[in-house]
N, C-alpha and C. Protein backbone atom coordinates (compact mmCIF):
# COMPACT_ATOMS: atom_id res chain seq x y z
N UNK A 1 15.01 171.19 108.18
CA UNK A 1 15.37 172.43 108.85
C UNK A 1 14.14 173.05 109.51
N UNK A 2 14.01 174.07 110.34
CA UNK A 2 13.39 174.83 110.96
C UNK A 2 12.59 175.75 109.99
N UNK A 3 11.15 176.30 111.22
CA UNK A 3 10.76 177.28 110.28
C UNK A 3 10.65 178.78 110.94
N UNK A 4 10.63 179.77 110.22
CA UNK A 4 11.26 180.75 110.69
C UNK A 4 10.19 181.88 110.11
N UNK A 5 9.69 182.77 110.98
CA UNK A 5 8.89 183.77 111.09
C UNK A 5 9.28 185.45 111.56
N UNK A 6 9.74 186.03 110.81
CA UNK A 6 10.03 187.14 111.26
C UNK A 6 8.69 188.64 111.20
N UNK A 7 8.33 188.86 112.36
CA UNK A 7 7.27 190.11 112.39
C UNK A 7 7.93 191.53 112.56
N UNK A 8 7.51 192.70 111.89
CA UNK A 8 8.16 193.42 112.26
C UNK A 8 6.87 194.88 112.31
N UNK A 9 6.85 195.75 113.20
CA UNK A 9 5.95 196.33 113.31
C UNK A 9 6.53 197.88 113.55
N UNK A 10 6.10 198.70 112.55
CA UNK A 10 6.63 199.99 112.60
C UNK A 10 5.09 200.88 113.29
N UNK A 11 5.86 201.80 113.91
CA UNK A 11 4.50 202.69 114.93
C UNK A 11 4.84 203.95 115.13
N UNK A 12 4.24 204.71 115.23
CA UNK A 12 4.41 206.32 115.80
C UNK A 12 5.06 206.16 117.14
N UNK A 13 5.64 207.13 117.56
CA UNK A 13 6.29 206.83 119.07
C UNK A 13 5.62 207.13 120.21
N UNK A 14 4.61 207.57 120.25
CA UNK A 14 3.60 207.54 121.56
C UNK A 14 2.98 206.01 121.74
N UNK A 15 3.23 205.29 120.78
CA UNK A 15 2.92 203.79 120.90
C UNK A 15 4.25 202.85 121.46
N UNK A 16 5.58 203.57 121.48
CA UNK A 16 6.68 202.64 121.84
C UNK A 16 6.76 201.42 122.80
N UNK A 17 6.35 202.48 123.97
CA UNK A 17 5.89 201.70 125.33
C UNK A 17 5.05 200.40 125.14
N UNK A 18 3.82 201.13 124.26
CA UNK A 18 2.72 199.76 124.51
C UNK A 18 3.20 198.25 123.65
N UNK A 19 4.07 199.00 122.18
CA UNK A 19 4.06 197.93 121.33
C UNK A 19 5.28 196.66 122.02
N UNK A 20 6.08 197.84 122.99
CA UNK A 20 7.23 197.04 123.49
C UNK A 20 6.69 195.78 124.29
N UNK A 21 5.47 196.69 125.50
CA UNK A 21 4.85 195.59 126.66
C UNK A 21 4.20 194.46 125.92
N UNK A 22 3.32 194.46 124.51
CA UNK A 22 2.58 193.86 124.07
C UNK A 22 3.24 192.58 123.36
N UNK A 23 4.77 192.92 122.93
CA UNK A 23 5.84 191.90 122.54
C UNK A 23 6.34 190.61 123.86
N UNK A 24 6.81 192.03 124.79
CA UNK A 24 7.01 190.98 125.80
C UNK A 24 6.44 189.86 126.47
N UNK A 25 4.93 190.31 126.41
CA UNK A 25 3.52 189.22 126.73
C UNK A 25 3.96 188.24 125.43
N UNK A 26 3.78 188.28 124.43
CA UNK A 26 3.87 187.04 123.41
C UNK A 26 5.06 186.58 123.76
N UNK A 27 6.30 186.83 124.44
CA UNK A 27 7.57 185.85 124.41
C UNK A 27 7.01 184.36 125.17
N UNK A 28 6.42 184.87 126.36
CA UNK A 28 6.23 183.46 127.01
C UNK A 28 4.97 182.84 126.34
N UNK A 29 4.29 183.20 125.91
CA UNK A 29 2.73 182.24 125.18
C UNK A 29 3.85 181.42 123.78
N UNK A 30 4.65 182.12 123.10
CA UNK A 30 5.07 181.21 121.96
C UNK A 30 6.18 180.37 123.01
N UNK A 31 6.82 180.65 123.61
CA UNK A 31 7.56 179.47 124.51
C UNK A 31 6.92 178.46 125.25
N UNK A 32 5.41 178.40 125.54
CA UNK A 32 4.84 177.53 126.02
C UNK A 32 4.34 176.22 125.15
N UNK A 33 4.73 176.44 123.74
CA UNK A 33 3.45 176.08 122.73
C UNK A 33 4.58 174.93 121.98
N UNK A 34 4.49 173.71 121.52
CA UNK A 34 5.12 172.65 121.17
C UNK A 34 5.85 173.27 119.81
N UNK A 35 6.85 172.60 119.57
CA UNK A 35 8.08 172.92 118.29
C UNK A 35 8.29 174.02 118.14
N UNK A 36 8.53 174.90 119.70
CA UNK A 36 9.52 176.07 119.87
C UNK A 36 10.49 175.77 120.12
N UNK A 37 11.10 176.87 119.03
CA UNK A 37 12.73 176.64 119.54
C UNK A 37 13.49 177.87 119.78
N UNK A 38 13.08 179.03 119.40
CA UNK A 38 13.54 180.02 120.17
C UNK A 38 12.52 181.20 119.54
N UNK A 39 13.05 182.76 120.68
CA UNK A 39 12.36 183.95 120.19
C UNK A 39 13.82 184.74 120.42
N UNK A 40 12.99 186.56 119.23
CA UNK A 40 13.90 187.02 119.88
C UNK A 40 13.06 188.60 119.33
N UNK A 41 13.29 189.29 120.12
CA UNK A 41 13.07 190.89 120.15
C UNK A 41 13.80 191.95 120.14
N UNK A 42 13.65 192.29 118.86
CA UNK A 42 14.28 193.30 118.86
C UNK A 42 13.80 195.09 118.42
N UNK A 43 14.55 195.94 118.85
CA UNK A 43 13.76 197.87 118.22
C UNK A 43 15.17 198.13 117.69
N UNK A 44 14.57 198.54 116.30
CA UNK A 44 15.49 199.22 115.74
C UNK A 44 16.04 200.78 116.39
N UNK A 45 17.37 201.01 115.89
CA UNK A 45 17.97 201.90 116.43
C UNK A 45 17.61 203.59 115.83
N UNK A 46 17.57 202.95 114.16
CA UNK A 46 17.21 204.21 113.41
C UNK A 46 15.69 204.74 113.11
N UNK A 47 14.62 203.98 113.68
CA UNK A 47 13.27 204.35 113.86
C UNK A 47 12.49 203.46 114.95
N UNK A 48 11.24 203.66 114.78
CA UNK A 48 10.18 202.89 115.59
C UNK A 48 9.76 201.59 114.82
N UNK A 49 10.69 200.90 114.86
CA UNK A 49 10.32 199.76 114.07
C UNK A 49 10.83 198.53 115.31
N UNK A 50 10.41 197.57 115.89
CA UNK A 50 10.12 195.85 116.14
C UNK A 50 10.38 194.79 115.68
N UNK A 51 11.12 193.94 115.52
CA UNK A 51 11.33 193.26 114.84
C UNK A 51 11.18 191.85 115.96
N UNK A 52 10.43 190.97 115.59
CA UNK A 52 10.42 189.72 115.87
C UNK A 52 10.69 188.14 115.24
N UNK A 53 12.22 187.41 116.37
CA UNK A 53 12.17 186.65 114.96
C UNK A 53 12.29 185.35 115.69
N UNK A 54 10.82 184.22 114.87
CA UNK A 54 10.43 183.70 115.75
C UNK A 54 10.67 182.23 115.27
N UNK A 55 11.80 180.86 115.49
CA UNK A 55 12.00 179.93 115.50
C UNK A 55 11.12 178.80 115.95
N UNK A 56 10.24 177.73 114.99
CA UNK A 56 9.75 176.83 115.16
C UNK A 56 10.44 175.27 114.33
N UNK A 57 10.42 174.07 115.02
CA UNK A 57 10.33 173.03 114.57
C UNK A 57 9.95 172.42 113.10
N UNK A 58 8.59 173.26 112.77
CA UNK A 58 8.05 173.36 111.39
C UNK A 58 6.83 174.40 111.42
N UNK A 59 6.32 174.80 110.47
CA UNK A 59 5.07 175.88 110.12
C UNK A 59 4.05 175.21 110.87
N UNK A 60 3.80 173.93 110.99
CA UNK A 60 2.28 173.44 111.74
C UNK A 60 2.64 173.83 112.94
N UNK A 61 3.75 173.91 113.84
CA UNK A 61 3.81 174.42 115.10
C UNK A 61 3.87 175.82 115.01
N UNK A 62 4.32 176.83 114.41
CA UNK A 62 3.81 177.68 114.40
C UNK A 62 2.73 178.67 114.30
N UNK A 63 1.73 177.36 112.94
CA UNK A 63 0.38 177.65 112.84
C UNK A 63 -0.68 177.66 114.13
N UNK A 64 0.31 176.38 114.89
CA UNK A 64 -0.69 176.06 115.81
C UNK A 64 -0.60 177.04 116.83
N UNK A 65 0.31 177.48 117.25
CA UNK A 65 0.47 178.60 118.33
C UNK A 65 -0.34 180.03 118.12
N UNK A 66 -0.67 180.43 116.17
CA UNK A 66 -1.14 181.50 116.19
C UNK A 66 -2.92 181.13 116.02
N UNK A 67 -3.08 179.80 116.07
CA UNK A 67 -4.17 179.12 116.68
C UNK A 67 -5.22 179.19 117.73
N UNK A 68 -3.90 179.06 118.59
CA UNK A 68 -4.46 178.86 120.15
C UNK A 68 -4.82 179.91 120.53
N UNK A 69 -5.52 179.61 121.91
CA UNK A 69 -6.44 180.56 122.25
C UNK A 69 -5.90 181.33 123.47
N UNK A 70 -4.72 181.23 123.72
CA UNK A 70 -3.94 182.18 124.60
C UNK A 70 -3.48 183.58 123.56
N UNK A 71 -3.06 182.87 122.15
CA UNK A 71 -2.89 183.86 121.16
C UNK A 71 -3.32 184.55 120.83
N UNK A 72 -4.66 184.19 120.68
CA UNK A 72 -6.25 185.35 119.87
C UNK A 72 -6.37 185.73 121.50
N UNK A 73 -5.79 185.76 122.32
CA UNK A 73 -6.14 186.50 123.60
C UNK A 73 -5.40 187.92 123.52
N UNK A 74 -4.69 187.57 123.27
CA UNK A 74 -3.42 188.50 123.53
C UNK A 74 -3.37 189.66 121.64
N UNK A 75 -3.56 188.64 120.86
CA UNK A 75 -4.34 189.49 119.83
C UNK A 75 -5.71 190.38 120.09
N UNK A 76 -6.50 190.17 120.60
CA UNK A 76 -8.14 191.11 120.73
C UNK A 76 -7.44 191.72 121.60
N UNK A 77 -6.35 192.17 122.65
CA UNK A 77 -6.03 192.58 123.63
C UNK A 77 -5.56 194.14 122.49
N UNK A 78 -4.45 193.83 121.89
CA UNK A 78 -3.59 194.32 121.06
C UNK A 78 -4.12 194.91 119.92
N UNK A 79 -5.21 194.31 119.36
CA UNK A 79 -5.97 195.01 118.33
C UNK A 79 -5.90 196.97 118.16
N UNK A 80 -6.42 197.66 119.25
CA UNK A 80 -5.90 199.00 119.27
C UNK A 80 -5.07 199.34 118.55
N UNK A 81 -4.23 198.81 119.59
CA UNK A 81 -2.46 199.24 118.94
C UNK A 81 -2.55 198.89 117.54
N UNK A 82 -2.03 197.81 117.41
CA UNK A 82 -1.62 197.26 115.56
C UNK A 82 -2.80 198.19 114.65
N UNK A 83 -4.26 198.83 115.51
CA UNK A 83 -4.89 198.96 113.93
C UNK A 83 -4.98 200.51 114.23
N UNK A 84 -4.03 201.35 114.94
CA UNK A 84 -4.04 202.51 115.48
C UNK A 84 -3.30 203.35 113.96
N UNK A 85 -3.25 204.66 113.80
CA UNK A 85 -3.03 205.27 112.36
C UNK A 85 -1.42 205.00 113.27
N UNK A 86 -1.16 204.81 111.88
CA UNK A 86 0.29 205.18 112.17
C UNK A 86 1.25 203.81 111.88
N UNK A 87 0.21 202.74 112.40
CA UNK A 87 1.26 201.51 112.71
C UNK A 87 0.96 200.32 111.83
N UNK A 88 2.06 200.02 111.08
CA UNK A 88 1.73 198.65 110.25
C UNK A 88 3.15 197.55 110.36
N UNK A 89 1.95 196.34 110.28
CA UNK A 89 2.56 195.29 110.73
C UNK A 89 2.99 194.45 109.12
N UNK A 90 3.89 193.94 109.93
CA UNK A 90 4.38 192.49 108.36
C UNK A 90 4.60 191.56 108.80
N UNK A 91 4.82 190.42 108.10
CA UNK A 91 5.17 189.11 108.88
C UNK A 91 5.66 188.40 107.63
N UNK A 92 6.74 187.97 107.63
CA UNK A 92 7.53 187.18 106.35
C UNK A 92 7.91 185.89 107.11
N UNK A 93 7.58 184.48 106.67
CA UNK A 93 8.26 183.39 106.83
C UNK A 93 9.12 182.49 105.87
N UNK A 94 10.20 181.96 106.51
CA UNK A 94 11.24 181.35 105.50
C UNK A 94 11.67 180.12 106.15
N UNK A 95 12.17 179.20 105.67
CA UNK A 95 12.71 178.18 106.02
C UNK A 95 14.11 178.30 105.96
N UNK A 96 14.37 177.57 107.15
CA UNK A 96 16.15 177.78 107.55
C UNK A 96 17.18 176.97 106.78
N UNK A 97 18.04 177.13 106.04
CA UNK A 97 18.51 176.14 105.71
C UNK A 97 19.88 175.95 106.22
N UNK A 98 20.79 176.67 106.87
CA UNK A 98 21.53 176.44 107.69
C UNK A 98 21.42 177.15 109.15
């Protein structure tokens, strides 16, 4: 089965905008990167919370994508944001079994 990465990032709302643009940049860098198999983005309705849930082939393709160096690009970019008061990130992975 697949492996499966869900991020989810809660923020103050003067950050909405940025955390939204900063998601949308990572859709195409993890779609470029081998044993993708899908993304998806989502904002919760009842707060400032993000949710990203991110489908790979297996964990080494996923490892490898948060690897690469388009990634740590777009991470040092983003750094602000994620380490700004207010906003904390999580990241839980699971394996799919159906």
């Amino acid at each position: 089965m697949s492996f499966v990465a869900i991020s989810k990032v809660k923020y103050p709302d003067s950050l909405k905008e940025e955390i939204h643009n900063i998601g949308l940049q990572m859709v195409p860098i993890a779609k470029q990167q081998p044993g993708f198999i899908s993304i998806r983005f989502h904002q919760a309705h009842e707060s400032n919370v993000t949710m990203m849930y991110w489908e790979w082939e297996s964990k080494s393709n996923h490892d490898s994508c948060m690897a690469s160096d388009a990634w740590a690009d777009i991470m040092e970019q983003s750094k602000p944001v994620f380490e700004a008061e207010g906003t904390k990130f999580s990241i839980e992975t699971y394996e799919r079994l159906a």
